[in-house]
PDB file of N, CA and C in Angstrom:
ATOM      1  N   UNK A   1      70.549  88.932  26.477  1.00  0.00           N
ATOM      2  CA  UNK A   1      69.464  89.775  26.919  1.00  0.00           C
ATOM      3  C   UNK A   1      69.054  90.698  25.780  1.00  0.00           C
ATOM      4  N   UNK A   2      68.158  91.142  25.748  1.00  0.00           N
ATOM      5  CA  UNK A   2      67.463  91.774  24.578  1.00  0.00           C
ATOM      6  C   UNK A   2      67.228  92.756  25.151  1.00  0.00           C
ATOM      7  N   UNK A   3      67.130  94.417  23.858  1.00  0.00           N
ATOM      8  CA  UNK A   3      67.274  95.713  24.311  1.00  0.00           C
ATOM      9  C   UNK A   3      65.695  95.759  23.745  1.00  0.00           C
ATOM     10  N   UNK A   4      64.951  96.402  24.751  1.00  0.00           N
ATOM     11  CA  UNK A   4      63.472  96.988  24.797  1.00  0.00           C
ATOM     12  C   UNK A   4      63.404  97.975  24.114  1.00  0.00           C
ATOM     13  N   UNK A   5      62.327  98.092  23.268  1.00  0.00           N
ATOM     14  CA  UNK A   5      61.871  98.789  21.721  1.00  0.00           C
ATOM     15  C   UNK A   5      61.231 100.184  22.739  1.00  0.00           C
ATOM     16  N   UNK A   6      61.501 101.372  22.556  1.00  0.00           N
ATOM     17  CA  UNK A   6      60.760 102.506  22.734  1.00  0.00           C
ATOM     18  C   UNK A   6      59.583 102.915  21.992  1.00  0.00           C
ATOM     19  N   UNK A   7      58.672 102.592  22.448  1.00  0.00           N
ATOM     20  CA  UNK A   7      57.567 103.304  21.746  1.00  0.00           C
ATOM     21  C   UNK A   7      57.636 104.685  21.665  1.00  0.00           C
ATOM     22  N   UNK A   8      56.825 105.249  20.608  1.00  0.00           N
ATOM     23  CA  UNK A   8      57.055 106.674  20.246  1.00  0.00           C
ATOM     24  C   UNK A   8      55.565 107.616  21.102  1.00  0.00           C
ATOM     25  N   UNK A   9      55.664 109.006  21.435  1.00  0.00           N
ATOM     26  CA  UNK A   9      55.140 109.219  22.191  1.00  0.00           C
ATOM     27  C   UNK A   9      53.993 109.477  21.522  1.00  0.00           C
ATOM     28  N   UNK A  10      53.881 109.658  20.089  1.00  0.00           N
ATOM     29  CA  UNK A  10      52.294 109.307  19.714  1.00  0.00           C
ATOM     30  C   UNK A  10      52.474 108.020  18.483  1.00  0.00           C
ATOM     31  N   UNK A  11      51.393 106.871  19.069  1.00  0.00           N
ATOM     32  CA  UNK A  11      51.201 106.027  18.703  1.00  0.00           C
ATOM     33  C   UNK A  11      49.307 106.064  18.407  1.00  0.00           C
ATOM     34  N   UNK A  12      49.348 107.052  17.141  1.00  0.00           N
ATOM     35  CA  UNK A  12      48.375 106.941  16.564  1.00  0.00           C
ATOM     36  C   UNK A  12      47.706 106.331  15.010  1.00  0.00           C
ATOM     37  N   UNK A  13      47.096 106.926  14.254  1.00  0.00           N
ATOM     38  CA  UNK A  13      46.932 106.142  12.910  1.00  0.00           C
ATOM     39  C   UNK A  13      48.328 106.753  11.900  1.00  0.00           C
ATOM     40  N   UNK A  14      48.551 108.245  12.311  1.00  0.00           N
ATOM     41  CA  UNK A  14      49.598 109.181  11.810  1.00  0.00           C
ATOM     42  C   UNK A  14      50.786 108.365  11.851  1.00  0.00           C
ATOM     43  N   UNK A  15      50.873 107.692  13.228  1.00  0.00           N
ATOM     44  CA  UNK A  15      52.516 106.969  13.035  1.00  0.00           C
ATOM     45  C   UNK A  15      52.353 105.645  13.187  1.00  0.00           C
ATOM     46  N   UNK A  16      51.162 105.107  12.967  1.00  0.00           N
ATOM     47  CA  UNK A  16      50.986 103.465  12.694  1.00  0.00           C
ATOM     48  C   UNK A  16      52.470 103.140  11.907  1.00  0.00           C
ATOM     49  N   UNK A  17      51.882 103.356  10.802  1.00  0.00           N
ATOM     50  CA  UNK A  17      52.755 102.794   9.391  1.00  0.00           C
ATOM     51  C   UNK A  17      54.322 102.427   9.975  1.00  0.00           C
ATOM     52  N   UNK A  18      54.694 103.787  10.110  1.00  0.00           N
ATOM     53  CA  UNK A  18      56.339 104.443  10.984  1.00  0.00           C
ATOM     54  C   UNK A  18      56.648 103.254  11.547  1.00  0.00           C
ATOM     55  N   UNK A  19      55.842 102.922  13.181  1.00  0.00           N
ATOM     56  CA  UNK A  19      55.848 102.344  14.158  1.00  0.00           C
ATOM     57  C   UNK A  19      55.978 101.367  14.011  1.00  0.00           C
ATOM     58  N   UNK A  20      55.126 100.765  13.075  1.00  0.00           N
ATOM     59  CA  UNK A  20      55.062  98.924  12.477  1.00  0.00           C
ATOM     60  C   UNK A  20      56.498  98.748  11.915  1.00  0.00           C
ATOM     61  N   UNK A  21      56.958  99.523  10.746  1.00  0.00           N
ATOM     62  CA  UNK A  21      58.379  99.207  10.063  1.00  0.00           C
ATOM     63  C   UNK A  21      59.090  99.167  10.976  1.00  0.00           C
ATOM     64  N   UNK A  22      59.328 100.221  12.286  1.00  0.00           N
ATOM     65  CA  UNK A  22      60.359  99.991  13.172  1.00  0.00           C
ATOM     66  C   UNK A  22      60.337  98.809  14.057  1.00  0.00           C
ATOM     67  N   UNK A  23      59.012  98.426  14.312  1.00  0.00           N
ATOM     68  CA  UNK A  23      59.047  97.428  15.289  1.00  0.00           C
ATOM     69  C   UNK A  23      59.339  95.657  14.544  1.00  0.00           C
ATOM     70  N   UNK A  24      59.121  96.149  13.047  1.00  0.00           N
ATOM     71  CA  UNK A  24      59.595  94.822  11.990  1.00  0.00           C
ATOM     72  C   UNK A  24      61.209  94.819  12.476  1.00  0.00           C
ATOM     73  N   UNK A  25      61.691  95.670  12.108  1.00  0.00           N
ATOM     74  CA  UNK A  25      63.325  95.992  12.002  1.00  0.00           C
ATOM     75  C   UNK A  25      63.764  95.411  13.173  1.00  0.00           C
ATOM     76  N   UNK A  26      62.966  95.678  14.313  1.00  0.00           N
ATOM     77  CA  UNK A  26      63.607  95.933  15.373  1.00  0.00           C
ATOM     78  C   UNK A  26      62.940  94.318  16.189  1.00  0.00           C
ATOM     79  N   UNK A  27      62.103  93.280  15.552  1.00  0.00           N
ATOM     80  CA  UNK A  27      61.801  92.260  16.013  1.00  0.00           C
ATOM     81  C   UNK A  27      62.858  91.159  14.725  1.00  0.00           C
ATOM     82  N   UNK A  28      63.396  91.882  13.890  1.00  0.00           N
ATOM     83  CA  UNK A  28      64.242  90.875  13.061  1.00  0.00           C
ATOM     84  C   UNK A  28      65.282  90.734  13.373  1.00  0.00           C
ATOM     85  N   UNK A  29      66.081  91.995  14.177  1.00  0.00           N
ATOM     86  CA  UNK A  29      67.058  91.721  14.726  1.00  0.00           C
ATOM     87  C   UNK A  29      67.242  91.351  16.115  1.00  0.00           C
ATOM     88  N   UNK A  30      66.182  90.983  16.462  1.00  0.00           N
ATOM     89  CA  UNK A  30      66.254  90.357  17.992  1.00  0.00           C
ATOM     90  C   UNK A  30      65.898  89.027  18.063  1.00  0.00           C
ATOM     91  N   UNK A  31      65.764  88.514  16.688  1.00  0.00           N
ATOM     92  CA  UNK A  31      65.362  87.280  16.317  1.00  0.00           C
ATOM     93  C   UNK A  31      66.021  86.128  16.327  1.00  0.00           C
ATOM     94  N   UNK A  32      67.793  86.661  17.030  1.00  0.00           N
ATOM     95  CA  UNK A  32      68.955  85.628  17.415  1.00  0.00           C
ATOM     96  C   UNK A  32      68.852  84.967  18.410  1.00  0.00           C
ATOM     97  N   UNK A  33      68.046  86.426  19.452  1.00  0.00           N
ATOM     98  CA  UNK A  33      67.069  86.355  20.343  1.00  0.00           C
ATOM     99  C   UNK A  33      66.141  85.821  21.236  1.00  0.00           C
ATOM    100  N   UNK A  34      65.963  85.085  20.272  1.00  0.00           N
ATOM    101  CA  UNK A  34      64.252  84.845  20.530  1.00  0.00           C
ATOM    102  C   UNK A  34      63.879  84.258  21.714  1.00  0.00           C
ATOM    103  N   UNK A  35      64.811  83.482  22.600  1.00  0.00           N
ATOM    104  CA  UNK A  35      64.506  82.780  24.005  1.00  0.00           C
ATOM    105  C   UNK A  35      63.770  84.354  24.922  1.00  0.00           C
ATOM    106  N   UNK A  36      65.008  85.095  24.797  1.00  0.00           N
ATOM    107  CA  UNK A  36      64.507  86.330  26.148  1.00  0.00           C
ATOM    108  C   UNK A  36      63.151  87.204  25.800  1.00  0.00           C
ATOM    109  N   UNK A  37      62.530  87.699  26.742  1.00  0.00           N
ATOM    110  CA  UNK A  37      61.260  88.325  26.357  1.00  0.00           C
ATOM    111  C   UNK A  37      61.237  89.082  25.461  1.00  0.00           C
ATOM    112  N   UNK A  38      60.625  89.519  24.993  1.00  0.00           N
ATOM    113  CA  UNK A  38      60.534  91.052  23.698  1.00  0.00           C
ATOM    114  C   UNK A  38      59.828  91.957  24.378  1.00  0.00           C
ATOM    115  N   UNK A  39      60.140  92.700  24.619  1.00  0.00           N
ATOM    116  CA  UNK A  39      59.804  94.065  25.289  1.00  0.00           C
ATOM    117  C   UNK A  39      60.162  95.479  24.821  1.00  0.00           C
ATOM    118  N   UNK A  40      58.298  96.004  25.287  1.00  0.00           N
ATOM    119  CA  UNK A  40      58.308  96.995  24.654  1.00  0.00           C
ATOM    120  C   UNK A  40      58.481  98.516  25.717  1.00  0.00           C
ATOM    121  N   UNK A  41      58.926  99.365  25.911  1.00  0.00           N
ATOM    122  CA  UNK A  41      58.832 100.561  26.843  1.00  0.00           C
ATOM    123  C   UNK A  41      57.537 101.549  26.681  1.00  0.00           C
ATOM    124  N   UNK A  42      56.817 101.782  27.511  1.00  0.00           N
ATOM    125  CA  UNK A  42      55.418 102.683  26.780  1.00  0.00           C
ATOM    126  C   UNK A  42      55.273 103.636  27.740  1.00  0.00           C
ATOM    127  N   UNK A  43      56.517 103.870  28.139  1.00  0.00           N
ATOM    128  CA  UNK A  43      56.295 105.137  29.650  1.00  0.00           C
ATOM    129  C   UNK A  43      56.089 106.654  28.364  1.00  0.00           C
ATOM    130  N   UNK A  44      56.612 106.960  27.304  1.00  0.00           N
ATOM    131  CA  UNK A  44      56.444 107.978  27.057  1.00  0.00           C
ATOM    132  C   UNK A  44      55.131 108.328  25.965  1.00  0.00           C
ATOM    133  N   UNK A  45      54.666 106.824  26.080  1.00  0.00           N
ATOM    134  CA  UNK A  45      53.545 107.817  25.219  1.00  0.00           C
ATOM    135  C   UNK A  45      52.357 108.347  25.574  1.00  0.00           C
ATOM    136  N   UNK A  46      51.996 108.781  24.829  1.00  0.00           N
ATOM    137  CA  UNK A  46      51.017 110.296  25.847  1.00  0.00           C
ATOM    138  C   UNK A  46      49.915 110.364  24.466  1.00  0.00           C
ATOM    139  N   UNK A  47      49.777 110.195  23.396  1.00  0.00           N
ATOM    140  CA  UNK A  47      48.664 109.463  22.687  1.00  0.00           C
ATOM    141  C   UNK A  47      48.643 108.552  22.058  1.00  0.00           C
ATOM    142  N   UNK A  48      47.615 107.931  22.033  1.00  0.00           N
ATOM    143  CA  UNK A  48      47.220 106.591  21.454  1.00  0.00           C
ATOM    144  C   UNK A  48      46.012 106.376  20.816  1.00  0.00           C
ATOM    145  N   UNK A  49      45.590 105.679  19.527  1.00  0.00           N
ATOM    146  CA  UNK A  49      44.212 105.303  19.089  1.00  0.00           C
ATOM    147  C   UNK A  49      44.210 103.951  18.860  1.00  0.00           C
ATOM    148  N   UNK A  50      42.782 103.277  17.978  1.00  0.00           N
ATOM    149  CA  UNK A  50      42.645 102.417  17.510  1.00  0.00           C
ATOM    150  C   UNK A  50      43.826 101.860  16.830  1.00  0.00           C
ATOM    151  N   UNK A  51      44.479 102.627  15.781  1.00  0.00           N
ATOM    152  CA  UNK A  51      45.418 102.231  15.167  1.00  0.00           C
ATOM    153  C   UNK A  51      46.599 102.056  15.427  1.00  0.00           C
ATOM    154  N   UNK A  52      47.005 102.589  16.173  1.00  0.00           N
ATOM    155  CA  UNK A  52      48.076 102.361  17.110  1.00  0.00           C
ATOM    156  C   UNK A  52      48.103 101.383  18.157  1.00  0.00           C
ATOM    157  N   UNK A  53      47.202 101.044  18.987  1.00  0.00           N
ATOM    158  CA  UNK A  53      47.166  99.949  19.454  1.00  0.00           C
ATOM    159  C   UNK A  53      46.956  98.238  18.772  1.00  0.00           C
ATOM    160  N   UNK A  54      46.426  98.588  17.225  1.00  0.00           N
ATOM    161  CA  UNK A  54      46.349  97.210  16.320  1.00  0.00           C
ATOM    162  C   UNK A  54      47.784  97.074  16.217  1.00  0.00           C
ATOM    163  N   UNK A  55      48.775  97.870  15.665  1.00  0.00           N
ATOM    164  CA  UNK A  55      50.318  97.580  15.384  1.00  0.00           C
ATOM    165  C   UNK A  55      50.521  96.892  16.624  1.00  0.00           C
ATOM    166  N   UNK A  56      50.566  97.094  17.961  1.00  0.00           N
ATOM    167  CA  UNK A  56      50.795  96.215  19.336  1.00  0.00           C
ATOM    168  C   UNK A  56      50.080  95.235  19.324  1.00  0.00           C
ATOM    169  N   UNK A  57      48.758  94.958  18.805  1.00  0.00           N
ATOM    170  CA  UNK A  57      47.959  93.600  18.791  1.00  0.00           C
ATOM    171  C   UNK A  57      48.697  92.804  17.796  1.00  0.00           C
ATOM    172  N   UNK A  58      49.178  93.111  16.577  1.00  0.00           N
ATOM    173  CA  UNK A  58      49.538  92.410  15.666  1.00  0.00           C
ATOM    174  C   UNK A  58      50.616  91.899  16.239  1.00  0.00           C
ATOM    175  N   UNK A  59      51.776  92.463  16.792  1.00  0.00           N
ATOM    176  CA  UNK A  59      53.146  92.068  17.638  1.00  0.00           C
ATOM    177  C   UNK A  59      52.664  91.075  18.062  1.00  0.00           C
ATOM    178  N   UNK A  60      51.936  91.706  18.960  1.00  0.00           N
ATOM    179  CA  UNK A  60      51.740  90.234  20.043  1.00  0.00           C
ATOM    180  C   UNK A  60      51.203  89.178  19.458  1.00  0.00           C
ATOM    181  N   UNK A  61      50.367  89.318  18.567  1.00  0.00           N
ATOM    182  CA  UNK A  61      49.651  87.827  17.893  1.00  0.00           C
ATOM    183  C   UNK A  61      50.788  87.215  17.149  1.00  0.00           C
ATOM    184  N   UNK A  62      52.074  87.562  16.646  1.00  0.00           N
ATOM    185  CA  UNK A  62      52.627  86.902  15.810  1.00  0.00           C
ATOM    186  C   UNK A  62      53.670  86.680  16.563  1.00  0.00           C
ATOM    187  N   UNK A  63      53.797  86.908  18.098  1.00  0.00           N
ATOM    188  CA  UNK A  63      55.214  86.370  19.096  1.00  0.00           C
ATOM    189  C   UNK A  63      54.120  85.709  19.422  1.00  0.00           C
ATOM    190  N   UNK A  64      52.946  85.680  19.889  1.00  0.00           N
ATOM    191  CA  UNK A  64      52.532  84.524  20.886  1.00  0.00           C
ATOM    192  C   UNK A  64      52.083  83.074  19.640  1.00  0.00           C
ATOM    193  N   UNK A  65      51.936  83.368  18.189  1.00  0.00           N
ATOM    194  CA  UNK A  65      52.144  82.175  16.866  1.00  0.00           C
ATOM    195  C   UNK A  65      53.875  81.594  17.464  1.00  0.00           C
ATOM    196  N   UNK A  66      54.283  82.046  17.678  1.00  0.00           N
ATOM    197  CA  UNK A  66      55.803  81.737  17.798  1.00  0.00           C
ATOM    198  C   UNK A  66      55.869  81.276  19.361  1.00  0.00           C
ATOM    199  N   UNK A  67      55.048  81.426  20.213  1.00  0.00           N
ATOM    200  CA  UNK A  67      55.262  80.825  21.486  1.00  0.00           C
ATOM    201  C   UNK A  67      55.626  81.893  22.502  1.00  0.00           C
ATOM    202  N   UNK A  68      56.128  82.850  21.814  1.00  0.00           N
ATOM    203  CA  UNK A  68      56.283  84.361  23.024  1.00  0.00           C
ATOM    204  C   UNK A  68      55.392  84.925  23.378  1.00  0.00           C
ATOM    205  N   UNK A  69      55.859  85.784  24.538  1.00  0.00           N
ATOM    206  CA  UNK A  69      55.000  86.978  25.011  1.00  0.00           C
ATOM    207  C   UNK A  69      55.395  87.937  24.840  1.00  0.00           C
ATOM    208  N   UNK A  70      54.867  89.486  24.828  1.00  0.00           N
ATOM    209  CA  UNK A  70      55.270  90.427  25.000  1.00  0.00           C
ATOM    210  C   UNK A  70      55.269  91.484  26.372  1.00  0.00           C
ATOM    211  N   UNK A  71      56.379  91.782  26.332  1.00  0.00           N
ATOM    212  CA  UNK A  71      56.262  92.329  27.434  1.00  0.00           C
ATOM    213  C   UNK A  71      55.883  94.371  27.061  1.00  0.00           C
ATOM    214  N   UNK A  72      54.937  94.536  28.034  1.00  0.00           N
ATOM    215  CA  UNK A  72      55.367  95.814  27.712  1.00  0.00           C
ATOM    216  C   UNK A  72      55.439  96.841  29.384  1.00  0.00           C
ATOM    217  N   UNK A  73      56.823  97.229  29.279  1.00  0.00           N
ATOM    218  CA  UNK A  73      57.404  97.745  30.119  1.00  0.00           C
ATOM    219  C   UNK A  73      56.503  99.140  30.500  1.00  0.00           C
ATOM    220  N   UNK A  74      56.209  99.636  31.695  1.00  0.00           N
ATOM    221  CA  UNK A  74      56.165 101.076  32.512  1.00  0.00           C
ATOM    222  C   UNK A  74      55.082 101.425  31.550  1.00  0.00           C
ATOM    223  N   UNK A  75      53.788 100.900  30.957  1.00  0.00           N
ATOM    224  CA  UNK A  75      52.747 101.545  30.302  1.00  0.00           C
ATOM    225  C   UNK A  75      52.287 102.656  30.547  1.00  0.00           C
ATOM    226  N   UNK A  76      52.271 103.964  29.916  1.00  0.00           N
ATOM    227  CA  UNK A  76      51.811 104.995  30.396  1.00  0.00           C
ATOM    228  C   UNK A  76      50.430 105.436  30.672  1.00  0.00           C
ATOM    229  N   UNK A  77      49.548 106.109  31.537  1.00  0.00           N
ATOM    230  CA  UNK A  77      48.616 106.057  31.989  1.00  0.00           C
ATOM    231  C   UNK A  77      47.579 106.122  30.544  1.00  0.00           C
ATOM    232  N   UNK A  78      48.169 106.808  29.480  1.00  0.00           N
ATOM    233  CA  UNK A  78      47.245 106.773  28.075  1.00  0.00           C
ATOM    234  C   UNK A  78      47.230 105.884  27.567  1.00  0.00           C
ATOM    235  N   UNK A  79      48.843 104.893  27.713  1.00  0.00           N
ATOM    236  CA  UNK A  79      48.881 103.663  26.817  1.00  0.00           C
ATOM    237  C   UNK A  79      47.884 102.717  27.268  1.00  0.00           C
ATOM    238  N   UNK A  80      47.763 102.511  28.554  1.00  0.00           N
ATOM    239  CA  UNK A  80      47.075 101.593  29.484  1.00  0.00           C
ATOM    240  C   UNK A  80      45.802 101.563  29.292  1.00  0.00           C
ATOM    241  N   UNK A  81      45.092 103.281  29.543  1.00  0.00           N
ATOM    242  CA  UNK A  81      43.377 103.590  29.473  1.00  0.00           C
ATOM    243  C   UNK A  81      43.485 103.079  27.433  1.00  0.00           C
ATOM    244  N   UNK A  82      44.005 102.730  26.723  1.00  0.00           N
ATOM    245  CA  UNK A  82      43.692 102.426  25.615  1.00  0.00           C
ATOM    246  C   UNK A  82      43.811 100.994  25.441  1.00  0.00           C
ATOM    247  N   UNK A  83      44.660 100.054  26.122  1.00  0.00           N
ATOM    248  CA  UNK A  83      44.675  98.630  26.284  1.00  0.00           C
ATOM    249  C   UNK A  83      43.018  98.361  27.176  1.00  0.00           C
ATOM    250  N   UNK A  84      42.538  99.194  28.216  1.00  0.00           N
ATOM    251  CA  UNK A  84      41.842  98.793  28.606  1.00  0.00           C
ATOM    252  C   UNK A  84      40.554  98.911  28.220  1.00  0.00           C
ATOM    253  N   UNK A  85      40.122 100.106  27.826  1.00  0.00           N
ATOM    254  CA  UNK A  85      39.238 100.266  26.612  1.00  0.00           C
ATOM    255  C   UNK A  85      38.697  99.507  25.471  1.00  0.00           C
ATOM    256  N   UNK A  86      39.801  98.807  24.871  1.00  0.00           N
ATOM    257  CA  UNK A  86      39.939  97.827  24.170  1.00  0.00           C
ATOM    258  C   UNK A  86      39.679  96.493  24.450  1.00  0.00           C
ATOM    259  N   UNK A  87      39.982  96.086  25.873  1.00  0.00           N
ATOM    260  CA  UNK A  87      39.803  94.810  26.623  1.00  0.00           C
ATOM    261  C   UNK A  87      40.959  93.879  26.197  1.00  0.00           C
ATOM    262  N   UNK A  88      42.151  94.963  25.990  1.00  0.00           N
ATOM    263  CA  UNK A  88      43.708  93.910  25.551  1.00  0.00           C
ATOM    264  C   UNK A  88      44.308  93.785  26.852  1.00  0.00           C
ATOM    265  N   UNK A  89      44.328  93.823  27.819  1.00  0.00           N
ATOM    266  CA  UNK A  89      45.274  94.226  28.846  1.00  0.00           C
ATOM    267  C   UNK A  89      45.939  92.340  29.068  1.00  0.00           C
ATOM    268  N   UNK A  90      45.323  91.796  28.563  1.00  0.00           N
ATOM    269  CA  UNK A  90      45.698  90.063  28.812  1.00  0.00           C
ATOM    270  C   UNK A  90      46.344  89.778  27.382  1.00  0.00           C
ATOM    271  N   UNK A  91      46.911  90.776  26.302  1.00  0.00           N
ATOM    272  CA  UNK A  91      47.257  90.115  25.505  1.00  0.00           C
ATOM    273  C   UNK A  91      49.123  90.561  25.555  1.00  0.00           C
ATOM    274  N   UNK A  92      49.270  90.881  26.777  1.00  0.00           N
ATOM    275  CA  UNK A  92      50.652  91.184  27.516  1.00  0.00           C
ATOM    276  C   UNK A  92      51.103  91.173  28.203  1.00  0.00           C
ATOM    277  N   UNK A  93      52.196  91.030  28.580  1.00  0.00           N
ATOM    278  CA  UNK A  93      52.770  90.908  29.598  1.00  0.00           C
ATOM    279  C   UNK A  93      52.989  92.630  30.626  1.00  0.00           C
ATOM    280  N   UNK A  94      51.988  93.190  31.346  1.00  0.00           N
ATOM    281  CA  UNK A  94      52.209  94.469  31.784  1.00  0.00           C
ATOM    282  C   UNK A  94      53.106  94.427  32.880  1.00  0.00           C
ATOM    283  N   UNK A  95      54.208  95.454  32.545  1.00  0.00           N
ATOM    284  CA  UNK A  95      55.183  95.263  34.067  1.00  0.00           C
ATOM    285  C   UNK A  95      55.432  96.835  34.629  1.00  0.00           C
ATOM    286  N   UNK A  96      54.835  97.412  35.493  1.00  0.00           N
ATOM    287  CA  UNK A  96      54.173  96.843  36.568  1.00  0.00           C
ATOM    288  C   UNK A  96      52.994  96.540  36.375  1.00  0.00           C
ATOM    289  N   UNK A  97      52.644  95.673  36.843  1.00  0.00           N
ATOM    290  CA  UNK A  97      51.064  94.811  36.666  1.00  0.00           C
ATOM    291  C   UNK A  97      49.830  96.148  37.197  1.00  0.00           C
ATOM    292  N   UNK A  98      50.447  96.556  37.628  1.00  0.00           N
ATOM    293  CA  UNK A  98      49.434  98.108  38.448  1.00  0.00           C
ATOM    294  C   UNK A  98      49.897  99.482  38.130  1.00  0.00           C
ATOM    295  N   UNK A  99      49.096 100.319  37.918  1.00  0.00           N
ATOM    296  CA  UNK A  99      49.590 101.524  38.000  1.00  0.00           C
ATOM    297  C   UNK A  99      50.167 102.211  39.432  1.00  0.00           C
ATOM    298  N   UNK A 100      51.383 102.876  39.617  1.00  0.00           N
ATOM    299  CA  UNK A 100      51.885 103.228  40.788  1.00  0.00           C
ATOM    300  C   UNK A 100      50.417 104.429  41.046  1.00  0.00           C
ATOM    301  N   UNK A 101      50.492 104.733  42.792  1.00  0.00           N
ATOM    302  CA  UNK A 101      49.729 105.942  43.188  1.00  0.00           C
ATOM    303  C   UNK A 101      49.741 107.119  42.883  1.00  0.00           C
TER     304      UNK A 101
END
């Protein structure tokens, strides 16, 4: 089973760079891996931009070259209004598929 990557609570252009190296590190060593989902946690972040959401597009384009999906776990209501904005919300696996009430 594979341990789910924490996103940081700002995932903007400021911590693109940051975010990408960790999520390299942290997709090389799960790369023994590779059957179980890759999943990401996004309950704590609370901003997000353009650039920050390309580092998550790029993930996903280079697990789904490889045949994966990504999962991204408990999206937070900012992470989400920025997937949707964007018109990414299909390039993941969202769990829960809905925002709770």
């Amino acid at each position: 089973m594979s341990t789910a990557f924490e996103l940081p609570s700002e995932l903007t252009i400021y911590t693109a760079d940051s975010t990408r190296q960790a999520l390299l590190g942290w997709l090389q060593a799960r790369s023994e891996q590779a059957a179980s989902p890759a999943c990401l946690r996004g309950a704590s972040v609370d901003e997000v931009d353009s650039a920050g959401l390309q580092v998550l597009a790029a993930l996903a384009n280079t697990l789904a070259e490889q045949g994966q999906v990504l999962e991204l776990q408990q999206p937070s209501a900012h992470l989400r209004a920025g997937l949707n904005d964007l018109g990414a919300t299909s390039w993941f696996r969202l769990v829960p598929q809905e925002m709770p009430a």
